[in-house]
PDB file of N, CA and C in Angstrom:
ATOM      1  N   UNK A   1       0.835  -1.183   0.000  1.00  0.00           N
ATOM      2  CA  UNK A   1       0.000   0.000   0.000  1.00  0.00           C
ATOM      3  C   UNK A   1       0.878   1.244   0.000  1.00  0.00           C
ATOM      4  N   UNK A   2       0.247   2.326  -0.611  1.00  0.00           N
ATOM      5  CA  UNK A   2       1.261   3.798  -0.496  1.00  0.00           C
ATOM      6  C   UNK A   2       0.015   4.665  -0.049  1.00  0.00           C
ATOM      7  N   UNK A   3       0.428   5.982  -0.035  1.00  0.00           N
ATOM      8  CA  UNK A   3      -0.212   6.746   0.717  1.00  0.00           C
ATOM      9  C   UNK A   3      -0.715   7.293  -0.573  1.00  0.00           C
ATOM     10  N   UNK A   4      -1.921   8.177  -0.904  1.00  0.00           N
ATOM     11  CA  UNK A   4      -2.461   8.811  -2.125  1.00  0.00           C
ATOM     12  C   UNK A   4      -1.711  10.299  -1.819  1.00  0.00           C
ATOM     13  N   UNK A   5      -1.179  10.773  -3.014  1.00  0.00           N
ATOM     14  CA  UNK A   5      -0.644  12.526  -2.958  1.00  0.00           C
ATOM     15  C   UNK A   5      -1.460  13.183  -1.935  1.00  0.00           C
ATOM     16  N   UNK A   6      -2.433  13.393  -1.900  1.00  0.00           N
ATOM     17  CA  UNK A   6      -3.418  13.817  -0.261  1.00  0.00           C
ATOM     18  C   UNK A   6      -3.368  13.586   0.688  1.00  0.00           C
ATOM     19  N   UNK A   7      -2.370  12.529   0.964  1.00  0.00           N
ATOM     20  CA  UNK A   7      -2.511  11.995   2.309  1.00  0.00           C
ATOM     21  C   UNK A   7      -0.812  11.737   2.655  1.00  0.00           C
ATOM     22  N   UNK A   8      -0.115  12.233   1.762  1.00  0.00           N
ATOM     23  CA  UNK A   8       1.628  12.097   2.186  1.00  0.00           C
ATOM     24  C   UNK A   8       1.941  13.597   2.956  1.00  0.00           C
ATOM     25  N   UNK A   9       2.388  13.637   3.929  1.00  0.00           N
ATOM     26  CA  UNK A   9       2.929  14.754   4.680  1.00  0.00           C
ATOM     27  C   UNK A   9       4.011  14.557   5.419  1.00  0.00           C
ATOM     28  N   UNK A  10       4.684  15.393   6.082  1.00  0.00           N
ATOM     29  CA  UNK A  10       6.029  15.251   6.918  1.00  0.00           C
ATOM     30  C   UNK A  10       5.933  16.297   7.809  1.00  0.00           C
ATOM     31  N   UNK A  11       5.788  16.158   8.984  1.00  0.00           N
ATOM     32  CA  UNK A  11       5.887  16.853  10.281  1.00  0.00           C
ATOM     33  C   UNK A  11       6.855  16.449  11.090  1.00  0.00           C
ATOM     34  N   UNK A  12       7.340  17.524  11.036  1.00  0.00           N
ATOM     35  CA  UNK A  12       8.724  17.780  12.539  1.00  0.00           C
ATOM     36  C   UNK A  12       8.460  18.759  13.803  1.00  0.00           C
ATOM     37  N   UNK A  13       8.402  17.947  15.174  1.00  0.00           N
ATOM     38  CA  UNK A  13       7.881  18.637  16.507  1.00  0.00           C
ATOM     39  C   UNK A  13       8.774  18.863  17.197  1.00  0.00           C
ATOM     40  N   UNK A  14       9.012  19.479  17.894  1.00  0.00           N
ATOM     41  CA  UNK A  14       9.991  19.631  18.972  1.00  0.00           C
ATOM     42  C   UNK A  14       8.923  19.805  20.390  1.00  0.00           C
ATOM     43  N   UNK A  15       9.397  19.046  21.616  1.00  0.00           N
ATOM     44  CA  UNK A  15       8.695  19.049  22.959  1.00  0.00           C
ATOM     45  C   UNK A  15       9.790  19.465  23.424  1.00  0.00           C
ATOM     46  N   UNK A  16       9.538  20.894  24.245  1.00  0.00           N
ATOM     47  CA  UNK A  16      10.303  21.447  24.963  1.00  0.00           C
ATOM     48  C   UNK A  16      10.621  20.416  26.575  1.00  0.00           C
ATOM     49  N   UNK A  17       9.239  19.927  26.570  1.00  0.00           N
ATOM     50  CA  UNK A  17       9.241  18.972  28.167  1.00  0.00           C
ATOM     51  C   UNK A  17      10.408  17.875  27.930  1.00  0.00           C
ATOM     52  N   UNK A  18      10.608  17.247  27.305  1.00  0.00           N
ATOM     53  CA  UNK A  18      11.528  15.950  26.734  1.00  0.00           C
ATOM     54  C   UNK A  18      12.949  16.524  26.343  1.00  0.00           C
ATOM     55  N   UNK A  19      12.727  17.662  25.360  1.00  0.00           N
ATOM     56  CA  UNK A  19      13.984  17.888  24.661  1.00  0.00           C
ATOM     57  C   UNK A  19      14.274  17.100  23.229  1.00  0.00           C
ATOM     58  N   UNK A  20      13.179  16.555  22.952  1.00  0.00           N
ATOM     59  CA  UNK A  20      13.152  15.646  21.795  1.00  0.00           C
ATOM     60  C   UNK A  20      12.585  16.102  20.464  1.00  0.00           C
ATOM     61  N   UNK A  21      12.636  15.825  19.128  1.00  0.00           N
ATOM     62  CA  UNK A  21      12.329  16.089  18.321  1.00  0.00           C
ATOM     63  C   UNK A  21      10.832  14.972  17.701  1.00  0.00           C
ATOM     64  N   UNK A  22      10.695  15.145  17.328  1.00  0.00           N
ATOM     65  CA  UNK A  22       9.708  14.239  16.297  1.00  0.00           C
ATOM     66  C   UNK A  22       9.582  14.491  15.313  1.00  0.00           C
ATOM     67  N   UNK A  23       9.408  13.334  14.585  1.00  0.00           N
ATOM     68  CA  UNK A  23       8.468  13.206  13.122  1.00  0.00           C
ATOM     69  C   UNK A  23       7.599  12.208  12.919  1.00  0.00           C
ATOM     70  N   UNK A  24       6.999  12.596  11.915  1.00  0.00           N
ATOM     71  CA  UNK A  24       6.312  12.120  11.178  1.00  0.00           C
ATOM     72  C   UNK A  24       6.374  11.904   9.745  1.00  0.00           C
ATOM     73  N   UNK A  25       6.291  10.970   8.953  1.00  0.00           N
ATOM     74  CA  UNK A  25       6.307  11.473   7.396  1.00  0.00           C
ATOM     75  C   UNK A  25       5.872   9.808   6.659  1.00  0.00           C
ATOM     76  N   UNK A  26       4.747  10.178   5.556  1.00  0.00           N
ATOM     77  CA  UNK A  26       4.099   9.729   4.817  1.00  0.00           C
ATOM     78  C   UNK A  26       4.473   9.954   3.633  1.00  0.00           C
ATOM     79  N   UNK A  27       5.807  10.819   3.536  1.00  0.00           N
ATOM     80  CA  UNK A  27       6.135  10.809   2.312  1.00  0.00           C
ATOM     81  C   UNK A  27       7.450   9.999   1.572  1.00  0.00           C
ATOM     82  N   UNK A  28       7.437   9.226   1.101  1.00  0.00           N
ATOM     83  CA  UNK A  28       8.664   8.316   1.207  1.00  0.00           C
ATOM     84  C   UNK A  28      10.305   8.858   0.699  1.00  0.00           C
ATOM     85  N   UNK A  29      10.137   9.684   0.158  1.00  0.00           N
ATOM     86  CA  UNK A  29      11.398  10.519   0.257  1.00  0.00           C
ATOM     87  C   UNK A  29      12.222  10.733   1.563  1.00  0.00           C
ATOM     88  N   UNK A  30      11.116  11.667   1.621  1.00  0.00           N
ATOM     89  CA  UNK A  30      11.735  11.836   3.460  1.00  0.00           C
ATOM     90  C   UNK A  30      11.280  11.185   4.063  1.00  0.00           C
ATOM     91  N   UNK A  31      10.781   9.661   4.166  1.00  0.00           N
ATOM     92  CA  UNK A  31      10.683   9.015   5.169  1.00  0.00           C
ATOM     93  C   UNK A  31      12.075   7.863   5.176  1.00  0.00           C
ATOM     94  N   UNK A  32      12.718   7.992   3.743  1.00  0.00           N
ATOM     95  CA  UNK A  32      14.073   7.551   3.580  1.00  0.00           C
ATOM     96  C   UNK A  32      15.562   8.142   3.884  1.00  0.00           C
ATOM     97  N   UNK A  33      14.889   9.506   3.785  1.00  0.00           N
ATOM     98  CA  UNK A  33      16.021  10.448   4.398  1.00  0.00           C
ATOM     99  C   UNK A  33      16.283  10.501   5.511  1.00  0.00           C
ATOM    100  N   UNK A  34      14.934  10.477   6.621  1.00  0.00           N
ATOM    101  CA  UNK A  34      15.246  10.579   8.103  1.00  0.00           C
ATOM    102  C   UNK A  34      15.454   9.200   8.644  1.00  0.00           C
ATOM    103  N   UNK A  35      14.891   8.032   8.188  1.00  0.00           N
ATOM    104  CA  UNK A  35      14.837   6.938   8.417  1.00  0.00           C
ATOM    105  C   UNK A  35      16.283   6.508   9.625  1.00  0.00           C
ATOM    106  N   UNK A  36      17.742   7.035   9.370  1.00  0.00           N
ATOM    107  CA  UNK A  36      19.180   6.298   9.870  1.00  0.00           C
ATOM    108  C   UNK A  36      18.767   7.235  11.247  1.00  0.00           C
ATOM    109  N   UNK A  37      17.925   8.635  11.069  1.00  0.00           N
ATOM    110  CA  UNK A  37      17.927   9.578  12.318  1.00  0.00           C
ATOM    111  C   UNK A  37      17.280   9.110  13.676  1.00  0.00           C
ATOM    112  N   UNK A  38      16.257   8.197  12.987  1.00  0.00           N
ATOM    113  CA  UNK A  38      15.162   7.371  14.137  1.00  0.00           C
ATOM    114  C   UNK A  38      15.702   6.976  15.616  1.00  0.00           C
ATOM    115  N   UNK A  39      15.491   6.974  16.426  1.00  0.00           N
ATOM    116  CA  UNK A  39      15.690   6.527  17.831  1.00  0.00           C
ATOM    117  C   UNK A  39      15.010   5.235  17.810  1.00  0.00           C
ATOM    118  N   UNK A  40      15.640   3.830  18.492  1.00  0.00           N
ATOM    119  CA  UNK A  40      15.293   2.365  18.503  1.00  0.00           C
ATOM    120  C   UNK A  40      13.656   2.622  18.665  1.00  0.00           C
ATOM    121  N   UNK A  41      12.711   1.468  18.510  1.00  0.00           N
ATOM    122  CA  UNK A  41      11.296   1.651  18.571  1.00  0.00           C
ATOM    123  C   UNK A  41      10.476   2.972  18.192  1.00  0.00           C
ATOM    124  N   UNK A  42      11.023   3.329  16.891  1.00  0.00           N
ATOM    125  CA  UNK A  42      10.326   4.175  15.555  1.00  0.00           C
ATOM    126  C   UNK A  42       9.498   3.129  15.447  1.00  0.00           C
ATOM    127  N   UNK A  43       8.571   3.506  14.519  1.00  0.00           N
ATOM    128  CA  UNK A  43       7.355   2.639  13.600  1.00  0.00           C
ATOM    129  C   UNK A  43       7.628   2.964  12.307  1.00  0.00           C
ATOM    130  N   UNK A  44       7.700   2.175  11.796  1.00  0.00           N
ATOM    131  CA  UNK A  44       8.126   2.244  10.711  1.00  0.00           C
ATOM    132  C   UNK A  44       7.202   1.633   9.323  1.00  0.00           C
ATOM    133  N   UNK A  45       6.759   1.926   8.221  1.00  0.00           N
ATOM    134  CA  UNK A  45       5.638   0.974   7.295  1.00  0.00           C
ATOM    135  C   UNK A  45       6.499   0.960   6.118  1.00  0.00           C
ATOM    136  N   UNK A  46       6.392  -0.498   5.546  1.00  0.00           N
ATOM    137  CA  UNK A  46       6.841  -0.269   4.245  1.00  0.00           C
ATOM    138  C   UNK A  46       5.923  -1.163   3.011  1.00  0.00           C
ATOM    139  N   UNK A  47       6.140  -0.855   1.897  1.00  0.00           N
ATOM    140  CA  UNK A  47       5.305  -0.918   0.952  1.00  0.00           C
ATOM    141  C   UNK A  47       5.408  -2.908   0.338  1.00  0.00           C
ATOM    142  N   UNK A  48       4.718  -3.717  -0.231  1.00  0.00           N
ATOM    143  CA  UNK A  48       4.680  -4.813  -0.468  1.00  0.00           C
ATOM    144  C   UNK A  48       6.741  -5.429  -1.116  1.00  0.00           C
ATOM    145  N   UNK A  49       7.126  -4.259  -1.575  1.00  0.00           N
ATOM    146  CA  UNK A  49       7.853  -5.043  -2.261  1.00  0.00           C
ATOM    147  C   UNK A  49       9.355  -4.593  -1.590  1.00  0.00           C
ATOM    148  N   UNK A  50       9.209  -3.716  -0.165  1.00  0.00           N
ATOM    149  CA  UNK A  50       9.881  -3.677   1.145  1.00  0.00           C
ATOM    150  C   UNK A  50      10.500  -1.936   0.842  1.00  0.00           C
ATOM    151  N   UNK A  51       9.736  -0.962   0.215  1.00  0.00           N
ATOM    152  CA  UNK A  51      10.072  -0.076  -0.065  1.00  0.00           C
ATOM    153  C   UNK A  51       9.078   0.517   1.142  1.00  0.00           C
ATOM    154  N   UNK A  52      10.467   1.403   2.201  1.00  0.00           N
ATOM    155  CA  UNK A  52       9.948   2.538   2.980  1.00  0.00           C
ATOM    156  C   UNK A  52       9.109   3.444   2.821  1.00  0.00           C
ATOM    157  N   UNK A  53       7.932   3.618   3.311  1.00  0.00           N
ATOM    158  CA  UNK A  53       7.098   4.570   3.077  1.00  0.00           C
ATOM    159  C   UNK A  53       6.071   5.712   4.132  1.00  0.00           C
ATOM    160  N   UNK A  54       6.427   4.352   5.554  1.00  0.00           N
ATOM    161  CA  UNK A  54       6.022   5.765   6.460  1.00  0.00           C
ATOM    162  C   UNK A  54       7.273   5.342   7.823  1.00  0.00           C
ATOM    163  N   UNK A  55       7.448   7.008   8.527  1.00  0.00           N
ATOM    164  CA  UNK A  55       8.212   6.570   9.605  1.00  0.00           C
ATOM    165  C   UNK A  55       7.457   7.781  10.998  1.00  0.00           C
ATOM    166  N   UNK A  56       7.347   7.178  12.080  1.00  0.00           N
ATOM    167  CA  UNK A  56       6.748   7.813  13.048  1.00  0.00           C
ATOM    168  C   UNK A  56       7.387   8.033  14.622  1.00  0.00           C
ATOM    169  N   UNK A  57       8.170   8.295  14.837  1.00  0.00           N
ATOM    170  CA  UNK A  57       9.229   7.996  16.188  1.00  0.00           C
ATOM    171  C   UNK A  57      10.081   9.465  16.428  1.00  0.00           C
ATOM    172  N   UNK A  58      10.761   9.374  17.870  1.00  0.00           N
ATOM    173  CA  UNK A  58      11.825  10.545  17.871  1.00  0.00           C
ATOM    174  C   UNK A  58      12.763  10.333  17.069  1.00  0.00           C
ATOM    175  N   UNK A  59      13.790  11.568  16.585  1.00  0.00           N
ATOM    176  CA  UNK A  59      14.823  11.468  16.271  1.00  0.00           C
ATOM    177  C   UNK A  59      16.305  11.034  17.504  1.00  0.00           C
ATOM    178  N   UNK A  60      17.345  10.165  17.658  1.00  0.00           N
ATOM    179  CA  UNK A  60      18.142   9.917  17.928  1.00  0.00           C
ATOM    180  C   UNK A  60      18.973  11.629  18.473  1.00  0.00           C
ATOM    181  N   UNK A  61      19.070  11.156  20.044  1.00  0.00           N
ATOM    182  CA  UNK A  61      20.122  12.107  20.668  1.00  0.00           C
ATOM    183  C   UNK A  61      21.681  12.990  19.785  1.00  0.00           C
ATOM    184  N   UNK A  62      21.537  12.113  19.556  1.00  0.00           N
ATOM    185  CA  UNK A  62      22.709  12.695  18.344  1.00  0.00           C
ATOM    186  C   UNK A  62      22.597  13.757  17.100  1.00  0.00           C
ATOM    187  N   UNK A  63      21.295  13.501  17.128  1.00  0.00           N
ATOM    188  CA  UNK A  63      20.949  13.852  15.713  1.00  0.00           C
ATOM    189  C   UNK A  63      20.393  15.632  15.978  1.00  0.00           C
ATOM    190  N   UNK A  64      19.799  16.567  15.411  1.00  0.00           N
ATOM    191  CA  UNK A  64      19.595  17.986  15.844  1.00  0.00           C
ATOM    192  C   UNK A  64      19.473  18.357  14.559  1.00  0.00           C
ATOM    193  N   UNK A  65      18.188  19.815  14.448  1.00  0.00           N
ATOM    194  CA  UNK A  65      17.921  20.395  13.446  1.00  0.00           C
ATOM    195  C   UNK A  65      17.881  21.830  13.816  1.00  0.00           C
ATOM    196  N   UNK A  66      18.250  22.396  12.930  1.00  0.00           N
ATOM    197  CA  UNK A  66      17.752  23.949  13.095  1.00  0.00           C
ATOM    198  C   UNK A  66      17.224  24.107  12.186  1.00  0.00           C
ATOM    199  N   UNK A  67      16.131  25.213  12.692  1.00  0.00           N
ATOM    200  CA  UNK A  67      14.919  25.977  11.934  1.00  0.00           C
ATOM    201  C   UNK A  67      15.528  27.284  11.707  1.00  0.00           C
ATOM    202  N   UNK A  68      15.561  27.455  10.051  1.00  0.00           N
ATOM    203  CA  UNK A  68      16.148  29.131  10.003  1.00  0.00           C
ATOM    204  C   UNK A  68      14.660  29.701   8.692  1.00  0.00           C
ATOM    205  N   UNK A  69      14.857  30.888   8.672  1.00  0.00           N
ATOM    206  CA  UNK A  69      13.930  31.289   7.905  1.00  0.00           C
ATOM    207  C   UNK A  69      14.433  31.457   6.542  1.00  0.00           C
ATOM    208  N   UNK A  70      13.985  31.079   5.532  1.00  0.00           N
ATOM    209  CA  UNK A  70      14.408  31.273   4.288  1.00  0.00           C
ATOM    210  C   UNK A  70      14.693  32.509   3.471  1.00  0.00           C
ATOM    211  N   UNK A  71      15.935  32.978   3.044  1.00  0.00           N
ATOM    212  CA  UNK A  71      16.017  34.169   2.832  1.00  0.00           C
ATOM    213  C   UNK A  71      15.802  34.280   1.207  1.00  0.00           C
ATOM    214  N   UNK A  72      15.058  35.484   1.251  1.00  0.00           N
ATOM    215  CA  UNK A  72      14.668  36.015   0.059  1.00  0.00           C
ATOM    216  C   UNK A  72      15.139  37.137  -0.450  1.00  0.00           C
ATOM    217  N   UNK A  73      15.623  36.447  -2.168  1.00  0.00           N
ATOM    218  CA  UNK A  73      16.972  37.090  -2.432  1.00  0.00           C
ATOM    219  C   UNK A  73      16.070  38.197  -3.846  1.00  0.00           C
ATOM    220  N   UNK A  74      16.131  39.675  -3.651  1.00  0.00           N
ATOM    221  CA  UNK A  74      15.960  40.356  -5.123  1.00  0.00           C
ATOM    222  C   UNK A  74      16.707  39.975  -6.523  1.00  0.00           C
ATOM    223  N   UNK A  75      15.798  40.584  -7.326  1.00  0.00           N
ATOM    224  CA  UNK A  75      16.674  39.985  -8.676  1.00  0.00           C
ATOM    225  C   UNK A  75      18.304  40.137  -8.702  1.00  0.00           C
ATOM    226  N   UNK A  76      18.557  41.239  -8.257  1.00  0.00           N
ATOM    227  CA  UNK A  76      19.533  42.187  -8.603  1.00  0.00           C
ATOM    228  C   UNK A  76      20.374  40.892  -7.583  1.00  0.00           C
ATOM    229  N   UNK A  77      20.388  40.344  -6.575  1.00  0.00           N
ATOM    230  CA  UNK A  77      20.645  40.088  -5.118  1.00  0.00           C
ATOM    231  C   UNK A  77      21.191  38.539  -6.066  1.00  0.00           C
ATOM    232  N   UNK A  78      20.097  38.073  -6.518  1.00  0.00           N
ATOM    233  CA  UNK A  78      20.277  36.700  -7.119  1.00  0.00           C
ATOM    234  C   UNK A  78      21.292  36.553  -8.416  1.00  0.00           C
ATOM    235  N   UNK A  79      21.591  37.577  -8.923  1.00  0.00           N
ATOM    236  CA  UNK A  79      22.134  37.657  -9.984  1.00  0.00           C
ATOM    237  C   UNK A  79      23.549  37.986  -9.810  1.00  0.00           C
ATOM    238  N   UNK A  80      23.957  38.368  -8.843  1.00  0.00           N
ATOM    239  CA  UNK A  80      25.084  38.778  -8.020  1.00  0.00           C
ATOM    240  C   UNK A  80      25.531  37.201  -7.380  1.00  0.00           C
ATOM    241  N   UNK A  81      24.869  36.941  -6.880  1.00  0.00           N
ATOM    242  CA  UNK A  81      25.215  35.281  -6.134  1.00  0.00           C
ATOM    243  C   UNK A  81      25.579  34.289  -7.018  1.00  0.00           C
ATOM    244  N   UNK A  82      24.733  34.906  -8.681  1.00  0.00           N
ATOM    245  CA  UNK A  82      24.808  33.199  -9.527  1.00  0.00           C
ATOM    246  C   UNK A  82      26.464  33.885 -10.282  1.00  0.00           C
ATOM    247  N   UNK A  83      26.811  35.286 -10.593  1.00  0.00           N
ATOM    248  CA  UNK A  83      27.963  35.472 -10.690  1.00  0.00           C
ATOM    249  C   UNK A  83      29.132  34.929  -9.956  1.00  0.00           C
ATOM    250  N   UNK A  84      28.865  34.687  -8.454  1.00  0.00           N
ATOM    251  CA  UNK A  84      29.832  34.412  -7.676  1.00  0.00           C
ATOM    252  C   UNK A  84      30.054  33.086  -7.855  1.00  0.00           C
ATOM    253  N   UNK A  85      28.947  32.768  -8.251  1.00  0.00           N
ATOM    254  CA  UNK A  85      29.038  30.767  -7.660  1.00  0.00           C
ATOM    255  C   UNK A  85      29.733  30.677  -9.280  1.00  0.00           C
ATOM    256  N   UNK A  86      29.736  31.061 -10.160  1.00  0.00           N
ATOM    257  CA  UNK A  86      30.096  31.211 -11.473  1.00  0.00           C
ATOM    258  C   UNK A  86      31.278  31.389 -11.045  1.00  0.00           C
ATOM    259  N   UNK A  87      32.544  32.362 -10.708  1.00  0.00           N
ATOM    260  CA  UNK A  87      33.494  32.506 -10.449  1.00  0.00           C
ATOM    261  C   UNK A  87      34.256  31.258  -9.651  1.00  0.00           C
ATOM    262  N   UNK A  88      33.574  31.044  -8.489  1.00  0.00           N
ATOM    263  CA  UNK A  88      34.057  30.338  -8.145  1.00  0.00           C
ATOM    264  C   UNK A  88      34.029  28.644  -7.943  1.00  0.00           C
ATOM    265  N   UNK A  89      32.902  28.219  -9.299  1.00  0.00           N
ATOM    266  CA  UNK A  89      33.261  26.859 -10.088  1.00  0.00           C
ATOM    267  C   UNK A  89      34.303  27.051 -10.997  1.00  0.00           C
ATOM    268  N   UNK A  90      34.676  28.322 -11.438  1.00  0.00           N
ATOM    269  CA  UNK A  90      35.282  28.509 -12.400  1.00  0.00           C
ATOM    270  C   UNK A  90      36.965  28.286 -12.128  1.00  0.00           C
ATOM    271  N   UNK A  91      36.872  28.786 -11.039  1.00  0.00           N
ATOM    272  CA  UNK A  91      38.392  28.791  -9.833  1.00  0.00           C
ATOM    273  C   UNK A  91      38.321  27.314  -9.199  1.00  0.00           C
ATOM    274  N   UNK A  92      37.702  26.459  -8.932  1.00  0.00           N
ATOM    275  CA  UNK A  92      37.751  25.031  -8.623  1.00  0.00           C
ATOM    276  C   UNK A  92      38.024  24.829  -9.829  1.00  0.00           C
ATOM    277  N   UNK A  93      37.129  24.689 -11.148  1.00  0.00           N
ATOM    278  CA  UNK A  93      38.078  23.739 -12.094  1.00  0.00           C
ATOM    279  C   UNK A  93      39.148  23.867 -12.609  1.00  0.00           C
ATOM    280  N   UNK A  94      39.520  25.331 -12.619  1.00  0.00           N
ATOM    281  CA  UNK A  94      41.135  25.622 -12.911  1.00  0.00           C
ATOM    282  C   UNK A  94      42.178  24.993 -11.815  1.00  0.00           C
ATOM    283  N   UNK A  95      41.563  24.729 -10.644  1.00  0.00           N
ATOM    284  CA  UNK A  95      42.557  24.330  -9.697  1.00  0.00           C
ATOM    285  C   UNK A  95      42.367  22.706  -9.923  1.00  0.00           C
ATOM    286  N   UNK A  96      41.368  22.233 -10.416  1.00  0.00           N
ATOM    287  CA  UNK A  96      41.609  20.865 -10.569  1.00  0.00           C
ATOM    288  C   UNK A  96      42.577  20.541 -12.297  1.00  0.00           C
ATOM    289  N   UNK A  97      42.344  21.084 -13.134  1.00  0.00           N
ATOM    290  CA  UNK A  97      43.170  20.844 -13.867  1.00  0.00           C
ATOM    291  C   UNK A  97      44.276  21.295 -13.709  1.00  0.00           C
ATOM    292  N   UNK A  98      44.864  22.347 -12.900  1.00  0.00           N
ATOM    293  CA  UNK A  98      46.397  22.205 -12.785  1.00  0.00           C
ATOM    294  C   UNK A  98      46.930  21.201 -11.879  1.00  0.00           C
ATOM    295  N   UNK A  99      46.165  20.615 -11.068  1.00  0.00           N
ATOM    296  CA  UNK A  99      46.870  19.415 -10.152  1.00  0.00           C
ATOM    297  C   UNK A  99      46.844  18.011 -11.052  1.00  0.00           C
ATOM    298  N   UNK A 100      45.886  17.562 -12.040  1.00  0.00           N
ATOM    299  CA  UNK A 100      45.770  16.888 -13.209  1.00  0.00           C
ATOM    300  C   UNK A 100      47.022  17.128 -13.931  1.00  0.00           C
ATOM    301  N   UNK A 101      47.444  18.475 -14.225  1.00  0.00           N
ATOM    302  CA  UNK A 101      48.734  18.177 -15.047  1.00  0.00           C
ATOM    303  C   UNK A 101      50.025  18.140 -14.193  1.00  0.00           C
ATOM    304  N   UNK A 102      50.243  18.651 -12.986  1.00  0.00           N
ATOM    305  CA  UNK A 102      50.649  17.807 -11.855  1.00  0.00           C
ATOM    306  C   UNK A 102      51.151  16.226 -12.055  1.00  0.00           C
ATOM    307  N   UNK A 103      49.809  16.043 -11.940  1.00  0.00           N
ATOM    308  CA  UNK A 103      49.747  13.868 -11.776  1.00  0.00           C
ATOM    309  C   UNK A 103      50.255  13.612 -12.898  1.00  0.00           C
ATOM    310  N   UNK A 104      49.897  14.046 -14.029  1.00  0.00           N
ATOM    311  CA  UNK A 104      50.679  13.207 -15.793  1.00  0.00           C
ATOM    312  C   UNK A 104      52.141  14.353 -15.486  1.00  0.00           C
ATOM    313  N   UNK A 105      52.480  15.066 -15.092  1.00  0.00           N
ATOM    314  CA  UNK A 105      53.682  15.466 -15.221  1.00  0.00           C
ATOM    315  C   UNK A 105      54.481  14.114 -14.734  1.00  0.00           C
ATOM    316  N   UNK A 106      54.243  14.105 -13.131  1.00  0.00           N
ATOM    317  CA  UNK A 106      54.638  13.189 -12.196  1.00  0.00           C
ATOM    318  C   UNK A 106      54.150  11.604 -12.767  1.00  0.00           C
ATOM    319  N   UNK A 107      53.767  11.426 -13.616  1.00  0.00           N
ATOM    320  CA  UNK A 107      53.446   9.710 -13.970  1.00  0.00           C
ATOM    321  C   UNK A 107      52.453   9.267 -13.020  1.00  0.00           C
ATOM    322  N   UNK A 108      51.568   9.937 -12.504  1.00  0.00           N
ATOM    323  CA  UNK A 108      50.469   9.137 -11.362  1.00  0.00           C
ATOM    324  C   UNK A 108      49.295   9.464 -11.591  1.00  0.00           C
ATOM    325  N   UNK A 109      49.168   9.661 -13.292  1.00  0.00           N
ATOM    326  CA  UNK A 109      47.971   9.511 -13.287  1.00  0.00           C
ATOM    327  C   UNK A 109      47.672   8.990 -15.102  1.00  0.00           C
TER     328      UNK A 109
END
């Protein structure tokens, strides 16, 4: 069985009394993503042919999320950022091909 698009959701709680997190999720994406986060005796459902599809339990002491607010970037703002990230793929692959000719200089590659 799977859940119908109407009925897949993912909720994350935090109880201040415990200190614990929770979830929930019906959506099998993220019920595969959080799945390793689970604390022992999660509930867990999976589909006939053993594909994960719901998970219901705390998250593991170890584990921790922060909630930040999503920042919203102006055109001008976004266009400035995709320059940068542009520059600096541009400066990683130059630095990977000079260590490439490095390795065939040196015979190790």
């Amino acid at each position: 069985m799977q859940y119908r698009l109407n009925e897949q959701e993912t909720a994350i709680n935090y109880d201040n009394q415990t200190g614990k997190w929770h979830i929930y999720s019906t959506f099998g994406p993220h019920a595969r993503k959080w799945e390793k986060a689970l604390a022992p005796g999660a509930r867990k459902e999976y589909t006939k042919n053993g594909t994960l599809i719901m998970i219901d339990g705390d998250l593991r002491d170890d584990y921790y999320l922060t909630v930040t607010k999503r920042r919203k970037l102006t055109d001008e703002q976004r266009q400035i950022a995709a320059k940068r990230l542009a520059e600096a793929n541009a400066k990683k692959k130059e630095h990977k091909n000079s260590v490439d000719e490095l390795l065939i200089r040196f015979g190790r590659k």
